[in-house]
Protein backbone atom coordinates (compact mmCIF):
# COMPACT_ATOMS: atom_id res chain seq x y z
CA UNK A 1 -20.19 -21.60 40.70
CA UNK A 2 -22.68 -19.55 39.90
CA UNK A 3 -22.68 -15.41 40.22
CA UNK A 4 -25.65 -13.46 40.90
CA UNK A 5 -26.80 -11.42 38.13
CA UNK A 6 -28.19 -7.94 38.10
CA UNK A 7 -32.01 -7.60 37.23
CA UNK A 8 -32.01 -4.51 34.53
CA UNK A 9 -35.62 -3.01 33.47
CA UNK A 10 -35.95 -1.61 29.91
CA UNK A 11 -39.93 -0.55 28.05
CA UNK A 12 -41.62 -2.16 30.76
CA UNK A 13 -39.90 -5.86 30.96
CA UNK A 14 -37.25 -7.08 32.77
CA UNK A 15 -33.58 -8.49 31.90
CA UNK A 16 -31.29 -10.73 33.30
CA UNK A 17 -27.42 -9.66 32.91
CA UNK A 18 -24.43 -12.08 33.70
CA UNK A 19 -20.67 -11.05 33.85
CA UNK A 20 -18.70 -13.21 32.95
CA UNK A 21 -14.67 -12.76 32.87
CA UNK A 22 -12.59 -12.21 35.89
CA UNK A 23 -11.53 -8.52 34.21
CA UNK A 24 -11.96 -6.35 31.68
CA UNK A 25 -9.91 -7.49 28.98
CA UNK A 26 -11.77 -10.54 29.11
CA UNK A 27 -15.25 -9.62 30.10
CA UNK A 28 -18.60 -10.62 28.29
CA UNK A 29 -21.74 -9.97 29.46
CA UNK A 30 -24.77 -12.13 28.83
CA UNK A 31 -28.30 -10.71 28.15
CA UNK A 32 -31.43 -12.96 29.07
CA UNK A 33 -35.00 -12.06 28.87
CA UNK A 34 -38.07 -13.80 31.15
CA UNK A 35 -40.39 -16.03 29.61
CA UNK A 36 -43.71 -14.72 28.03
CA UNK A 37 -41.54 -11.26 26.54
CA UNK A 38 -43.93 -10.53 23.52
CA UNK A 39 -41.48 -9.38 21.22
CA UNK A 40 -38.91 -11.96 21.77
CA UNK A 41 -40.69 -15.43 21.19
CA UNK A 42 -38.86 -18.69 21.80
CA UNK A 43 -39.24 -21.91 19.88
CA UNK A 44 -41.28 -24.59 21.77
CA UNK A 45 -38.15 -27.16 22.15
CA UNK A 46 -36.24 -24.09 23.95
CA UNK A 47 -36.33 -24.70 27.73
CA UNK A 48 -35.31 -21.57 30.86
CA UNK A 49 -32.30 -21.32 32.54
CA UNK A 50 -33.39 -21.29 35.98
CA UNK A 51 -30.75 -18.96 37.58
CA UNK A 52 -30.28 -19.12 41.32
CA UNK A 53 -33.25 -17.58 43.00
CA UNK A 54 -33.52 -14.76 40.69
CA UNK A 55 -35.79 -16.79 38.02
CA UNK A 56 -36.02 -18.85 35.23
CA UNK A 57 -34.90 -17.16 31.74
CA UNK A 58 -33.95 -17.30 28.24
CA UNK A 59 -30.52 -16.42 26.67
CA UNK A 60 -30.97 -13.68 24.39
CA UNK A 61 -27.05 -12.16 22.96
CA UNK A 62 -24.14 -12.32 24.39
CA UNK A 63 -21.96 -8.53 24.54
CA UNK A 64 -18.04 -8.02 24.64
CA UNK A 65 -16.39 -4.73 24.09
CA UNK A 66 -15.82 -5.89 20.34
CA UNK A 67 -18.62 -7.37 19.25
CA UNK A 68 -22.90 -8.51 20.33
CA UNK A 69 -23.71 -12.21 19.50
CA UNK A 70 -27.68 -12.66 18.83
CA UNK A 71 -27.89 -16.44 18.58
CA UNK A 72 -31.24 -16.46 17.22
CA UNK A 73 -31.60 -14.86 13.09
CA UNK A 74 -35.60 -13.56 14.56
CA UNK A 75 -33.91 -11.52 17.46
CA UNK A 76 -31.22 -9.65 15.52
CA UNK A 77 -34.13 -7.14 14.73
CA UNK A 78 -33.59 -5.72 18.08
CA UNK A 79 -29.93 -5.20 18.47
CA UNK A 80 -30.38 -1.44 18.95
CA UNK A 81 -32.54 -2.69 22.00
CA UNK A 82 -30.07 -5.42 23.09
CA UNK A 83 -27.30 -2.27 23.26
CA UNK A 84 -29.32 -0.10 24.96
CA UNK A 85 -29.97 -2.53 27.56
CA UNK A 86 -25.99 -3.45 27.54
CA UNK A 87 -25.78 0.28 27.96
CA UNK A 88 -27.59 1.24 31.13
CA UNK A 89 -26.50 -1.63 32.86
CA UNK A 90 -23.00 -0.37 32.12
CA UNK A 91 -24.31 2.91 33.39
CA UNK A 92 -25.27 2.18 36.85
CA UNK A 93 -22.27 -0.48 36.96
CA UNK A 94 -20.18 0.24 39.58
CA UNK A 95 -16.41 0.71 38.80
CA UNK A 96 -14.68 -2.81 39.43
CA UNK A 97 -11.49 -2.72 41.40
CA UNK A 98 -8.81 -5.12 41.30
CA UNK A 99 -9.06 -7.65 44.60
CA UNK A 100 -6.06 -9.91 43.57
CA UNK A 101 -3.26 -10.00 40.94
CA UNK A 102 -1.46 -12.83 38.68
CA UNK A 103 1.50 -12.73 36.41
CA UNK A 104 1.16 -13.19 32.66
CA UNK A 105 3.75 -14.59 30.49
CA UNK A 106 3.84 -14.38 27.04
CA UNK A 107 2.50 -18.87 27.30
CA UNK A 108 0.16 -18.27 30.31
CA UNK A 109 0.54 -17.50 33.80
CA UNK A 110 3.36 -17.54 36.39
CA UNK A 111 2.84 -21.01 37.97
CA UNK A 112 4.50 -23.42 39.89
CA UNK A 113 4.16 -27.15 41.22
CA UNK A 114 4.14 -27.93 44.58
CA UNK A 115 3.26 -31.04 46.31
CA UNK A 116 -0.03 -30.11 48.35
CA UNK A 117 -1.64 -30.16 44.40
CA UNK A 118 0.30 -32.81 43.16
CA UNK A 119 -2.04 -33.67 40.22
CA UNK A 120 -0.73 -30.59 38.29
CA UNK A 121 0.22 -26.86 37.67
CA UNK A 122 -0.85 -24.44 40.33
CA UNK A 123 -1.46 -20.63 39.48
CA UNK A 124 0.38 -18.50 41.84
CA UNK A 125 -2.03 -15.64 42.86
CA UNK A 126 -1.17 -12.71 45.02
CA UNK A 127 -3.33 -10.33 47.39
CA UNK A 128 -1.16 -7.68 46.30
CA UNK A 129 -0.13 -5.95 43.29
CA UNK A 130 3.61 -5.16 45.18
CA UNK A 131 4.16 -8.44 45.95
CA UNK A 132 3.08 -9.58 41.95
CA UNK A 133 5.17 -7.17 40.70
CA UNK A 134 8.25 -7.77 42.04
CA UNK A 135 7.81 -11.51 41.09
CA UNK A 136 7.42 -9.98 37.24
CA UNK A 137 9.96 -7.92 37.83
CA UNK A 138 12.44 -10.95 39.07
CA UNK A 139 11.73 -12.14 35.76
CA UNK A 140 12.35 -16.29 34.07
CA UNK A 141 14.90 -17.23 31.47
CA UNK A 142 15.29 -20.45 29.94
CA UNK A 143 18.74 -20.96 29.11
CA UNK A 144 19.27 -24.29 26.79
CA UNK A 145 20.25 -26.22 29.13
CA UNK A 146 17.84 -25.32 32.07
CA UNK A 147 19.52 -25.95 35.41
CA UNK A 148 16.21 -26.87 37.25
CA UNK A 149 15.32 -26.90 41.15
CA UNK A 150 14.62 -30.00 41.88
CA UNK A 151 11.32 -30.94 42.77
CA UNK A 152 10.96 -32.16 46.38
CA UNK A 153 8.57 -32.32 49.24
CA UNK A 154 8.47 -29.30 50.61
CA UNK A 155 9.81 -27.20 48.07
CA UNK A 156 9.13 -25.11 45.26
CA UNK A 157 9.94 -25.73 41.65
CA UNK A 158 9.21 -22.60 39.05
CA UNK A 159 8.14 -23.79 36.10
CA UNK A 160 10.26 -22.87 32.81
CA UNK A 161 8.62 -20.02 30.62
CA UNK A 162 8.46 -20.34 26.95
CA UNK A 163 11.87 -18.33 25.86
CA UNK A 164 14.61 -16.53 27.23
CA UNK A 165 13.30 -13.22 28.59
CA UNK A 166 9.96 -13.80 28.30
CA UNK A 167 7.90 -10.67 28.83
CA UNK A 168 6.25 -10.71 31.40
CA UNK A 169 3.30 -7.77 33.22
CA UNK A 170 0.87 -8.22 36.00
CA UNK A 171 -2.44 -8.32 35.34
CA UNK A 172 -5.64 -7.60 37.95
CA UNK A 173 -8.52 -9.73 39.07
CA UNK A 174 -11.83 -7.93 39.60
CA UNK A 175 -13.77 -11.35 40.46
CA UNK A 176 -11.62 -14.35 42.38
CA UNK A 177 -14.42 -16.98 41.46
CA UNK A 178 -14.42 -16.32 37.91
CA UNK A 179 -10.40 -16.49 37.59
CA UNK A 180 -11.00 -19.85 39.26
CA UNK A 181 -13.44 -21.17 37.05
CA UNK A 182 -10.77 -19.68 33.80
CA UNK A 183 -8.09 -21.86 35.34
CA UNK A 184 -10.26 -24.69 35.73
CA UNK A 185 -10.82 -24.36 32.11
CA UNK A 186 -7.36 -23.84 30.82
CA UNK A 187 -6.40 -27.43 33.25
CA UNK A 188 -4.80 -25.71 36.47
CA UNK A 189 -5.13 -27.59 39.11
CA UNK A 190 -5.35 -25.48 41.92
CA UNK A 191 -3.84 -22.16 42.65
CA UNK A 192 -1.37 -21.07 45.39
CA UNK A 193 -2.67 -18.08 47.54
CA UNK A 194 0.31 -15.08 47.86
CA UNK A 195 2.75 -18.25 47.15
CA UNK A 196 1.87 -19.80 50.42
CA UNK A 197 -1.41 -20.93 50.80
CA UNK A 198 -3.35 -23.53 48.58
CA UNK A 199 -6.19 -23.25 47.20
CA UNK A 200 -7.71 -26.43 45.78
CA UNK A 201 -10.80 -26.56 42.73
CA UNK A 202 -13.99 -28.73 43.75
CA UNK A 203 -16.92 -29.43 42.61
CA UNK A 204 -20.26 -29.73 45.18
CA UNK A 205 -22.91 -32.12 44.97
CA UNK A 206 -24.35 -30.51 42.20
CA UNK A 207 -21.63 -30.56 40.03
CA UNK A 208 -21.22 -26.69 40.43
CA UNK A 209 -17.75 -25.75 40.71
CA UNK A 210 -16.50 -24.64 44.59
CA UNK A 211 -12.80 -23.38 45.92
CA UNK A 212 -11.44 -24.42 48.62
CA UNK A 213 -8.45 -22.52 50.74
CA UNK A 214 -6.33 -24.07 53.16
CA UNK A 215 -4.22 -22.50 55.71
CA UNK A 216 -3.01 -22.11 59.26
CA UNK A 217 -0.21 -22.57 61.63
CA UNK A 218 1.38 -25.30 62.90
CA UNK A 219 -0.51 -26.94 64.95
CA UNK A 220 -4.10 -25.61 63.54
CA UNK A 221 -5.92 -25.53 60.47
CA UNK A 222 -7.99 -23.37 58.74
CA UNK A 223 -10.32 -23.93 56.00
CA UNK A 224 -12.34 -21.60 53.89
CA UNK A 225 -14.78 -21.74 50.77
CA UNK A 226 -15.23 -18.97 48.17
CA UNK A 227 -18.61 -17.98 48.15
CA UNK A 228 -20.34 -16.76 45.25
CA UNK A 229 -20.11 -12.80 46.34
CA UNK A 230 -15.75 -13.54 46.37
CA UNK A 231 -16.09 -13.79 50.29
CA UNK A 232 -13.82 -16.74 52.09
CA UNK A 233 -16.41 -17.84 54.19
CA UNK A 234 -15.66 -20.65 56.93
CA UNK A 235 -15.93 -24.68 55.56
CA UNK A 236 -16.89 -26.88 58.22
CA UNK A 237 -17.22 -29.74 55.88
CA UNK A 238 -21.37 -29.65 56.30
CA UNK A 239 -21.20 -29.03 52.63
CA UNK A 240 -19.75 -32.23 50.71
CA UNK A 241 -17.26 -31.40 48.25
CA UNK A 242 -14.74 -33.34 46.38
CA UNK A 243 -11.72 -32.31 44.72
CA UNK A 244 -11.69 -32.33 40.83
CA UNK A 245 -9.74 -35.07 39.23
CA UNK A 246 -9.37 -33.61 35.67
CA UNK A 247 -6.49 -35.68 34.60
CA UNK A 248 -6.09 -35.22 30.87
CA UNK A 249 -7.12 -31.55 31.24
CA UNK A 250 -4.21 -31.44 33.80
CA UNK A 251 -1.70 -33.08 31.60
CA UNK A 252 -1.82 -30.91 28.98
CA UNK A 253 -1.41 -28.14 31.04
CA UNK A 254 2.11 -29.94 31.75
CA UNK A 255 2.95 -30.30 28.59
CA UNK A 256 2.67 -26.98 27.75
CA UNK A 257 4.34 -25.93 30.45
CA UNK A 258 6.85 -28.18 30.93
CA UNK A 259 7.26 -29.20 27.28
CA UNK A 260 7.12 -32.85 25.93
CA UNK A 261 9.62 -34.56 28.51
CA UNK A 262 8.79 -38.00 29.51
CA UNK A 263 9.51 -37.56 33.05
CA UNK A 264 10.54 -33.87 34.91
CA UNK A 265 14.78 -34.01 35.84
CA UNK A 266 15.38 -37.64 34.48
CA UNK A 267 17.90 -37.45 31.53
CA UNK A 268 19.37 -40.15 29.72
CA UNK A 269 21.96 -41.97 31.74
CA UNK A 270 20.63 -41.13 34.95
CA UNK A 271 20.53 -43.90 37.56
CA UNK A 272 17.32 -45.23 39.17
CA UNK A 273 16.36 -46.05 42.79
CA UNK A 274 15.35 -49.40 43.91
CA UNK A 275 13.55 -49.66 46.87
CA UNK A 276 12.99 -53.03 48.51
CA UNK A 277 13.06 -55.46 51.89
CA UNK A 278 16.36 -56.91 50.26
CA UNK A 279 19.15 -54.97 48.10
CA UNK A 280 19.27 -56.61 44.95
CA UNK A 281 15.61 -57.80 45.12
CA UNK A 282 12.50 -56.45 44.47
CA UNK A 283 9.42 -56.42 46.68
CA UNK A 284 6.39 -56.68 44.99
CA UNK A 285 3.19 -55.02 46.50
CA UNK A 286 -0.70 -55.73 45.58
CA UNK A 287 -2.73 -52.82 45.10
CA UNK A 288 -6.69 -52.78 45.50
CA UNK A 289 -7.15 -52.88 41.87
CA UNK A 290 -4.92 -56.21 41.81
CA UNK A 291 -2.10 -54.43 39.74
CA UNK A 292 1.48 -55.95 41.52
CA UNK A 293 3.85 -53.12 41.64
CA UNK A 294 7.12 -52.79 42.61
CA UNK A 295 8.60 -48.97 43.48
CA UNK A 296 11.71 -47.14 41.58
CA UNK A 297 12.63 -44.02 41.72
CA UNK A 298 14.82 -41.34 40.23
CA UNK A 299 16.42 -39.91 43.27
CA UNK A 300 18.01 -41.57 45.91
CA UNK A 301 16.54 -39.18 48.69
CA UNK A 302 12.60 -39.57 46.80
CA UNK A 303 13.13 -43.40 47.61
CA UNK A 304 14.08 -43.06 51.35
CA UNK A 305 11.47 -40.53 52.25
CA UNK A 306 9.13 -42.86 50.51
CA UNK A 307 10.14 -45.30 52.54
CA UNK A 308 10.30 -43.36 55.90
CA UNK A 309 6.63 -41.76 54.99
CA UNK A 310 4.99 -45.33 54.16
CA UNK A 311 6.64 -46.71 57.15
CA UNK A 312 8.82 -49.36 55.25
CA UNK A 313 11.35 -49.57 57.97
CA UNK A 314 14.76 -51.42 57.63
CA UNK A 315 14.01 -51.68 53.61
CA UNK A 316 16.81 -51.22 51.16
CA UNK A 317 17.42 -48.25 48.86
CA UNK A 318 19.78 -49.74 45.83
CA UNK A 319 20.96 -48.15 42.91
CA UNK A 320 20.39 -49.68 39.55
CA UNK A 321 20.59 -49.00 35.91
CA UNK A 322 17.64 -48.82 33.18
CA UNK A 323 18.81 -52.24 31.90
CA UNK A 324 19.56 -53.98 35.25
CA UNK A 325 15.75 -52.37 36.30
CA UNK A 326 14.32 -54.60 33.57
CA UNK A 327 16.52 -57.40 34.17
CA UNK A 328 14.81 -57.39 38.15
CA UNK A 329 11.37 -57.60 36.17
CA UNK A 330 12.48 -60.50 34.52
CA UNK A 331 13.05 -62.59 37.42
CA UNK A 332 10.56 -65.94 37.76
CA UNK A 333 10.09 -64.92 41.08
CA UNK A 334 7.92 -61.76 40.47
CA UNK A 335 5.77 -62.49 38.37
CA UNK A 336 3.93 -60.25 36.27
CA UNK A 337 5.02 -56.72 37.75
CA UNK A 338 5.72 -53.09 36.68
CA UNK A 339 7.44 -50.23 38.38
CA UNK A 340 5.59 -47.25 39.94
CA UNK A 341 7.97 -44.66 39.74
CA UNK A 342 8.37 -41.62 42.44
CA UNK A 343 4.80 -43.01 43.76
CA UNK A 344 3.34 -40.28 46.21
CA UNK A 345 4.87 -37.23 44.29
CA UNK A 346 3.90 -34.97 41.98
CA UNK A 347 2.31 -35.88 38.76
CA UNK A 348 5.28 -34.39 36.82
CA UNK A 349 7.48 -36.83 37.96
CA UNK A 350 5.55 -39.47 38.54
CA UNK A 351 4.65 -42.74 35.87
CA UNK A 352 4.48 -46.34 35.58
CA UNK A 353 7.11 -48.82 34.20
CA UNK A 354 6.99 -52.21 32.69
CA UNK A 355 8.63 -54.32 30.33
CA UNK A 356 7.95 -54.65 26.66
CA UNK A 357 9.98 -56.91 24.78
CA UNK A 358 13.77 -55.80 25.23
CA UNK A 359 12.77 -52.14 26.36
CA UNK A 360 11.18 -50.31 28.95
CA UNK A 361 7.94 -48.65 28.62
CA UNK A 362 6.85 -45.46 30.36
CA UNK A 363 3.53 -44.15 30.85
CA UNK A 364 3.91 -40.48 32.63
CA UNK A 365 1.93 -37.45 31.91
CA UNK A 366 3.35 -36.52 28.81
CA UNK A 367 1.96 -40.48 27.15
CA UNK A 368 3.85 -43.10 26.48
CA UNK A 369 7.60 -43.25 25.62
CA UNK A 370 10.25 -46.39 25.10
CA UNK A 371 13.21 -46.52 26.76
CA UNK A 372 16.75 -47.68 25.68
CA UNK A 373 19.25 -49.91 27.92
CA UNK A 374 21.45 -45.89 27.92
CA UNK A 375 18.03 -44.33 29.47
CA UNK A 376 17.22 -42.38 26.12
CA UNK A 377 13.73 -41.96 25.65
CA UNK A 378 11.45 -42.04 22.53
CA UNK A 379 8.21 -41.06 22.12
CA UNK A 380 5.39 -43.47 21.06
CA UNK A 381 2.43 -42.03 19.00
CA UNK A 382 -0.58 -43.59 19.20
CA UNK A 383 -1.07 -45.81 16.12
CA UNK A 384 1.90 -47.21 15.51
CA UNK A 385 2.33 -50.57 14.38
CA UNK A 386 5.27 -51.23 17.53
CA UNK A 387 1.97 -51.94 19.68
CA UNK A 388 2.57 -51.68 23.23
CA UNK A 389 1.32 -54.34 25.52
């Protein structure tokens, strides 16, 4: 998404300046100067950046409050000029005010995962400073043993901070689309609008980022895209969009959140979920890439409202171990199958399973881990010499 910049006029020649940070702890402005300026001459393989409708132009410095970046040694002659320019831009700038609010942890931002962005961590962004203080005020703790909610359709599941009594403060937004774009770029997947409403990152035609916020009451829907002033204007799907699919971007973001767990709320021990058209028996599904899959799970109540929501009707929900899951994989009758585990969830608990010699194998979002006959996991690193096939 691109902002508008503000046209600034200094000796008789005109400047392009571009915000960029979504406040002022953060901000950077970028200075640009039109084609043709006399004193500022650009080497020949140095193309314009054309910039909405306001022009095509050359990037000159870049300013924060600590330091100005000239990029080019022959410019840095005219830094005085550069700061003056910075200066009465500054000057005539009018005083930003906060227009939303996020909580800040001493490892990020207060997020959660919910299943309407189930490829990842969603920001939790209020209209409100009230309403974001009181959630920093309600504070997170991570005891050593963290009982977690359980994550479920429907439901909320706050994410674990990084320590016990994290500090926490709220912190303002001055522009909505350029907090966006920073999650984008630290692998959010979405956000969630005053905890209720979300809010999902996609990119246009162009490959220019958009934001997309869904809401309504039951019964009705209502969608709206950010413009490029921070207005919600009304989507009526003219516009082609498509949600961003940012996977690896998105799993590190779990990671770090999360922390390197091969699967969220599945300890050692824990029982799986078969389900099938038989107890006992797996049923084995093609999917349009040709992989055969068979579904486990590592709640009981995740496997029937699978079931119920893909309109398997009258199929089986068994319980099995890890060991008597591989055992099923083993039988003649399959074939060459693996497990899709929690499919339709959320990527934190989701994965794929197949067998590898006398273990299981896991692929989830945290990479790959092996898996004992008691449930314990442990991590595979890329390049070992136990290849996994």
């Amino acid at each position: 998404m691109k902002h508008p910049g503000t046209i600034v006029e200094f000796d008789g020649h005109e400047y392009l300046l571009l915000e960029s940070g979504y406040n002022d702890e953060v901000r950077a402005v970028t200075v640009l100067s039109r084609p043709g300026h006399p004193d500022l001459p650009q080497k020949e393989s140095t193309r314009p950046v054309s910039w909405l409708d306001q022009g095509d132009w050359y990037p000159l410095a870049r300013w924060t409050p600590e330091e100005l970046v000239i990029p080019e040694e022959k410019h840095a002659e005219h830094r005085a000029h550069i700061l003056e320019i910075v200066k009465r831009y500054d000057a005539a700038r009018p005083e930003p005010k906060p227009v939303a609010w996020v909580v800040a942890h001493e490892d990020g931002l207060l997020g959660t995962l919910i299943d309407t962005i189930p490829m990842g961590v969603a920001a939790i962004v209020y209209e409100e400073r009230e309403a974001a203080e009181l959630s920093a005020r309600a504070g997170r703790s991570k005891p050593e043993e963290p009982d977690k909610p359980e994550l479920y359709v429907g439901e909320w599941t706050d994410l674990p901070d990084g320590g016990e009594a994290a500090t926490t403060r709220v912190v303002p937004i001055h522009s909505i689309g350029r907090f966006f774009t920073h999650l984008v770029r630290e692998g959010y997947a979405g956000c969630v609008w005053n905890h209720v409403i979300p809010v999902f990152f996609c990119a246009d035609v162009d490959g220019d980022l958009q934001f997309l916020r869904i809401g309504g009451e039951a019964g009705s829907v209502t969608m709206e895209i950010l413009d490029n002033r921070d207005v919600w204007l009304e989507y009526d799907g003219e516009e082609s969009i498509e949600v961003l699919d940012n996977r690896e971007a998105y799993d590190q973001r779990l990671v770090s959140e999360l922390g390197p767990v091969p699967v969220l709320e599945w300890k050692p021990g824990d029982k799986l979920y078969v389900a099938g058209e038989r107890s006992g028996s797996l049923s084995v599904v093609d999917d349009e890439s040709g992989v055969r899959y068979a579904v486990i799970f590592t709640k009981e109540k995740l496997a029937k409202l699978w079931c119920d929501e893909t309109e398997r009707e009258g199929w089986a929900v068994f319980e099995v171990t890890p060991a008597a899951a591989a055992a099923l994989l083993d039988n003649p009758d399959v074939g060459e199958c693996v497990f899709q585990l929690n499919p339709g969830f959320h990527r934190a608990v989701t994965g794929m399973l197949w067998r590898d010699g006398d273990s299981l194998v896991l692929d989830s979002f945290s990479g790959f881990w092996r898996m004992a006959e008691d449930g314990d996991f442990e991590a595979v690193v890329t390049g070992d010499d136990d290849e996994i096939v």
